[in-house]
Protein backbone atom coordinates (compact mmCIF):
# COMPACT_ATOMS: atom_id res chain seq x y z
CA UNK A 1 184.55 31.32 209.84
CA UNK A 2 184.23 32.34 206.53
CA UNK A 3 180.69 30.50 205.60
CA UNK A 4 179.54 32.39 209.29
CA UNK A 5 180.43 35.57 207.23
CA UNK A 6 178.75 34.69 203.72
CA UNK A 7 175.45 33.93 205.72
CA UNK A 8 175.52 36.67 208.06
CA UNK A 9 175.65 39.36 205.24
CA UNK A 10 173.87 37.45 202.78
CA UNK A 11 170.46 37.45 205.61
CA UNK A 12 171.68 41.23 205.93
CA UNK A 13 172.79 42.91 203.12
CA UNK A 14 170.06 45.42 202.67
CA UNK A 15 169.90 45.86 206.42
CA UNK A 16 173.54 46.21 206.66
CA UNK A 17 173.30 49.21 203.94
CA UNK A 18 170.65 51.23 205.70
CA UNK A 19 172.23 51.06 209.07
CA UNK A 20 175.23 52.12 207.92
CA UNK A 21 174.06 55.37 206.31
CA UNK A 22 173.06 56.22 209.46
CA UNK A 23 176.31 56.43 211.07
CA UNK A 24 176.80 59.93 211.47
CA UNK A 25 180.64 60.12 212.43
CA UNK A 26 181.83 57.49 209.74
CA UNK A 27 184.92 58.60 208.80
CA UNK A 28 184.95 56.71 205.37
CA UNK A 29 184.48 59.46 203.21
CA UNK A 30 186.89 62.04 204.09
CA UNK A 31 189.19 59.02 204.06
CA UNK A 32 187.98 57.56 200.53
CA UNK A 33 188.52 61.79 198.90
CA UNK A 34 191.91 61.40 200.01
CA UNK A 35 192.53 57.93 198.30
CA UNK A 36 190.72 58.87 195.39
CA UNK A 37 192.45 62.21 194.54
CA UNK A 38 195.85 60.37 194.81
CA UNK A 39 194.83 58.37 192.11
CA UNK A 40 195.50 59.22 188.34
CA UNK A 41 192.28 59.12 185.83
CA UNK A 42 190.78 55.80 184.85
CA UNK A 43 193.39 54.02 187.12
CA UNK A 44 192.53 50.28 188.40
CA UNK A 45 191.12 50.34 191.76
CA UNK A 46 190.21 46.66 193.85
CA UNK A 47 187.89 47.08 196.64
CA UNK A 48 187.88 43.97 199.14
CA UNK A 49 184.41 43.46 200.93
CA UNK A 50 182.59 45.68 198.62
CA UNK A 51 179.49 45.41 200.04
CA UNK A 52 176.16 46.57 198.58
CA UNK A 53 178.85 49.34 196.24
CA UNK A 54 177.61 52.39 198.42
CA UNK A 55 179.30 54.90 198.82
CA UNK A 56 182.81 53.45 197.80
CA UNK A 57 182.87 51.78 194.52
CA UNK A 58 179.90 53.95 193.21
CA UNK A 59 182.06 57.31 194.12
CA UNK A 60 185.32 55.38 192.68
CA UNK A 61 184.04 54.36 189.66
CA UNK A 62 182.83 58.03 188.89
CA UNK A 63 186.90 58.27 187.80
CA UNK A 64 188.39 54.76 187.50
CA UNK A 65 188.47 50.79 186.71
CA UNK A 66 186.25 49.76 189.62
CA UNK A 67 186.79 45.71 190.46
CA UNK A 68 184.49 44.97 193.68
CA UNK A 69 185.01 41.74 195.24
CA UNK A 70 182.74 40.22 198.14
CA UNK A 71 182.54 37.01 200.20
CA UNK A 72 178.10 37.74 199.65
CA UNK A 73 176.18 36.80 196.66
CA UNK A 74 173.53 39.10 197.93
CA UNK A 75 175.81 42.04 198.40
CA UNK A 76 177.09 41.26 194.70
CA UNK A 77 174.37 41.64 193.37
CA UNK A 78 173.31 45.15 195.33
CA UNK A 79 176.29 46.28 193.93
CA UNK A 80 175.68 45.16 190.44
CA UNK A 81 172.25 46.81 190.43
CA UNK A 82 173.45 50.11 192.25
CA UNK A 83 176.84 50.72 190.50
CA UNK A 84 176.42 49.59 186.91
CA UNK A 85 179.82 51.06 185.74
CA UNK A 86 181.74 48.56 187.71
CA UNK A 87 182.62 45.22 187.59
CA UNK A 88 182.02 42.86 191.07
CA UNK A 89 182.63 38.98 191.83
CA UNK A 90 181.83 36.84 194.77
CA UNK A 91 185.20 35.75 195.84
CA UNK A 92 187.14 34.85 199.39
CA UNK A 93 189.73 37.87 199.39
CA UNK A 94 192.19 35.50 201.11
CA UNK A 95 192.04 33.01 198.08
CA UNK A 96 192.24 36.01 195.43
CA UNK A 97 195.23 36.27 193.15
CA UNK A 98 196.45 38.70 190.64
CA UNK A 99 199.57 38.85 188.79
CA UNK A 100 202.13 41.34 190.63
CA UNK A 101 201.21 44.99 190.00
CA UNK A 102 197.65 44.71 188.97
CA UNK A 103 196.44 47.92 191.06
CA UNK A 104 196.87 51.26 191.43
CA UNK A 105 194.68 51.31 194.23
CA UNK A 106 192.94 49.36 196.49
CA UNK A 107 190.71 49.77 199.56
CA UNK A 108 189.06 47.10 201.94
CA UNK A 109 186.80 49.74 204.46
CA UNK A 110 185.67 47.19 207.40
CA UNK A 111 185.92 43.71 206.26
CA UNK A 112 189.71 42.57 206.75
CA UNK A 113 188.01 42.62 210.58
CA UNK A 114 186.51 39.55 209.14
CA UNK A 115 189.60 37.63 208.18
CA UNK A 116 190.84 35.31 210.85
CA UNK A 117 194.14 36.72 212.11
CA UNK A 118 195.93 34.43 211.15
CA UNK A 119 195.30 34.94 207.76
CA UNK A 120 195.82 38.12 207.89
CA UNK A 121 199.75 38.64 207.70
CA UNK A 122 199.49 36.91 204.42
CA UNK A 123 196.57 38.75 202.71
CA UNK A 124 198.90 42.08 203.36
CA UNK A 125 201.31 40.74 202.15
CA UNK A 126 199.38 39.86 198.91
CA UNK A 127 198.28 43.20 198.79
CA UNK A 128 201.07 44.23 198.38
CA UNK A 129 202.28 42.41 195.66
CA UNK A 130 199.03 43.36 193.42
CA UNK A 131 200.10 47.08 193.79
CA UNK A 132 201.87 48.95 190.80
CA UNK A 133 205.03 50.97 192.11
CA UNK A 134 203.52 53.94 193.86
CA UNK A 135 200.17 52.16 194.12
CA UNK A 136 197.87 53.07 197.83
CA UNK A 137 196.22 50.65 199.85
CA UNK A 138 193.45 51.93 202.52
CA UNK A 139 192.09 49.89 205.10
CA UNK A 140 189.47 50.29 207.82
CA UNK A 141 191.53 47.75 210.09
CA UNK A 142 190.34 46.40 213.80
CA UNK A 143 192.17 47.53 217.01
CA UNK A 144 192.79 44.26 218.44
CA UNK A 145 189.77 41.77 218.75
CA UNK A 146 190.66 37.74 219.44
CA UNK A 147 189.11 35.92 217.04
CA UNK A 148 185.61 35.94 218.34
CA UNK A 149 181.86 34.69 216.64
CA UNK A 150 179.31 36.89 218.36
CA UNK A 151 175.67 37.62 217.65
CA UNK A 152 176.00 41.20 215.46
CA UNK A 153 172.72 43.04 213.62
CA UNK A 154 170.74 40.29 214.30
CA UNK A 155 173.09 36.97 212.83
CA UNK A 156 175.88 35.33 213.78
CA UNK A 157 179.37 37.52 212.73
CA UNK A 158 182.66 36.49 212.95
CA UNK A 159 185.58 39.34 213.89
CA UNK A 160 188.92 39.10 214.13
CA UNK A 161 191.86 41.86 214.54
CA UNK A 162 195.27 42.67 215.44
CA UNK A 163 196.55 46.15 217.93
CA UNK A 164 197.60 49.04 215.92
CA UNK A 165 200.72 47.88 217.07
CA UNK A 166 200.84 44.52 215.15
CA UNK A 167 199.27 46.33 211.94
CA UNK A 168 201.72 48.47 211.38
CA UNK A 169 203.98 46.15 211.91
CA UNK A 170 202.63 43.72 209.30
CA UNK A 171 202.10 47.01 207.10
CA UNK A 172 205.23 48.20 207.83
CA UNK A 173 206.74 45.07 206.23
CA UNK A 174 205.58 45.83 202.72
CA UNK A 175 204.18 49.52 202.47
CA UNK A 176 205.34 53.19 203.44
CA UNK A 177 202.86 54.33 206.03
CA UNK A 178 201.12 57.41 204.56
CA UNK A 179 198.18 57.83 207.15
CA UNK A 180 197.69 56.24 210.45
CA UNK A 181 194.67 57.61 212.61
CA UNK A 182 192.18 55.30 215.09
CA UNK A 183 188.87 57.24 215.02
CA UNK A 184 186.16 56.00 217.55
CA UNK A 185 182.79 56.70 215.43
CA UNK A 186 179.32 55.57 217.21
CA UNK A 187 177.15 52.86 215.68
CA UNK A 188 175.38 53.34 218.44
CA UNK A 189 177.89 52.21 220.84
CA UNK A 190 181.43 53.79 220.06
CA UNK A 191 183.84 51.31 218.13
CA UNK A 192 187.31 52.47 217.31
CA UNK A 193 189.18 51.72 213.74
CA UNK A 194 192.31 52.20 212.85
CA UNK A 195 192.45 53.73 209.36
CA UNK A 196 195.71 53.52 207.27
CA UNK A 197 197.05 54.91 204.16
CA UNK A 198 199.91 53.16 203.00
CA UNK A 199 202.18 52.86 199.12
CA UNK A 200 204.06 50.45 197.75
């Protein structure tokens, strides 16, 4: 699953960042402000899936310690280029460790839909662990998809997500529950998210 990942966004990367700009209803922003200005100066901020760096770790790093990790060289190294005041590293995020209360913050905006679900549970609960006292995590989470490899901008993607139900649940189990919304935002075709806020 994960090398059908890696390839997918390392053939797309550049596509993958222009035709997400054009999603006019994506909630990420209002939902990245929020984070953001709970968040102390210069704190230490991990973003899982990173991406190309646009628009979250280029707008976090504006403030704070910026650590971008992605499963895609290519998407490394658009970040690199496009948000020099960070730092980013090809990585798994379900292989990652850090020693217990790295992070003030961190964010994973659509790609924990890539982690098998079964692997999911324990990435949370890594999560977290890497979170100071008070620390936020905010996730772009799926809304219930079996495990499933399907044919997605062109390449072979691989999803994978619990209900809201079983999210909060696994959340639940580690966090306080700040913010819990499911926005349907059209990329064309509507898809639905469900965005959470939660602190250790």
């Amino acid at each position: 699953m994960k090398k059908i990942v890696e390839a997918g966004y390392d053939a797309i990367a550049e596509h993958y960042l222009s035709w997400s700009a054009q999603i006019a209803d994506d909630p990420r922003l209002r939902y990245l402000e929020d984070f953001d200005g709970r968040l102390g100066d210069n704190a230490q901020v991990l973003e899982l899936g990173c991406g190309a760096g646009i628009p979250v770790a280029r707008k976090l790093a504006e403030r704070h310690d910026v650590l971008g990790i992605d499963l895609s060289q290519q998407q490394i190294e658009l970040a690199r280029a496009n948000v020099p005041g960070a730092r980013f590293e090809k990585a798994d995020m379900t292989q990652l460790d850090f020693p217990d209360g790295t992070f003030d913050g961190i964010a994973a905006f659509y790609s924990i839909l890539h982690v098998p679900r079964a692997e999911q549970p324990g990435l949370i609960a890594k999560i977290a662990r890497w979170l100071k006292p008070g620390g936020f995590f905010l996730a772009s989470l799926g809304t219930g998809t079996p495990d499933v490899t399907e044919t997605w901008l062109g390449v072979e993607m691989f999803f994978g997500s619990h209900t809201p139900e079983k999210n909060r649940e696994l959340l639940a189990g580690h966090l306080e529950i700040v913010t819990d919304d499911l926005v349907t935002m059209h990329e064309p075709d509507p898809a639905t998210f469900h965005w959470v806020l939660t602190r250790r």
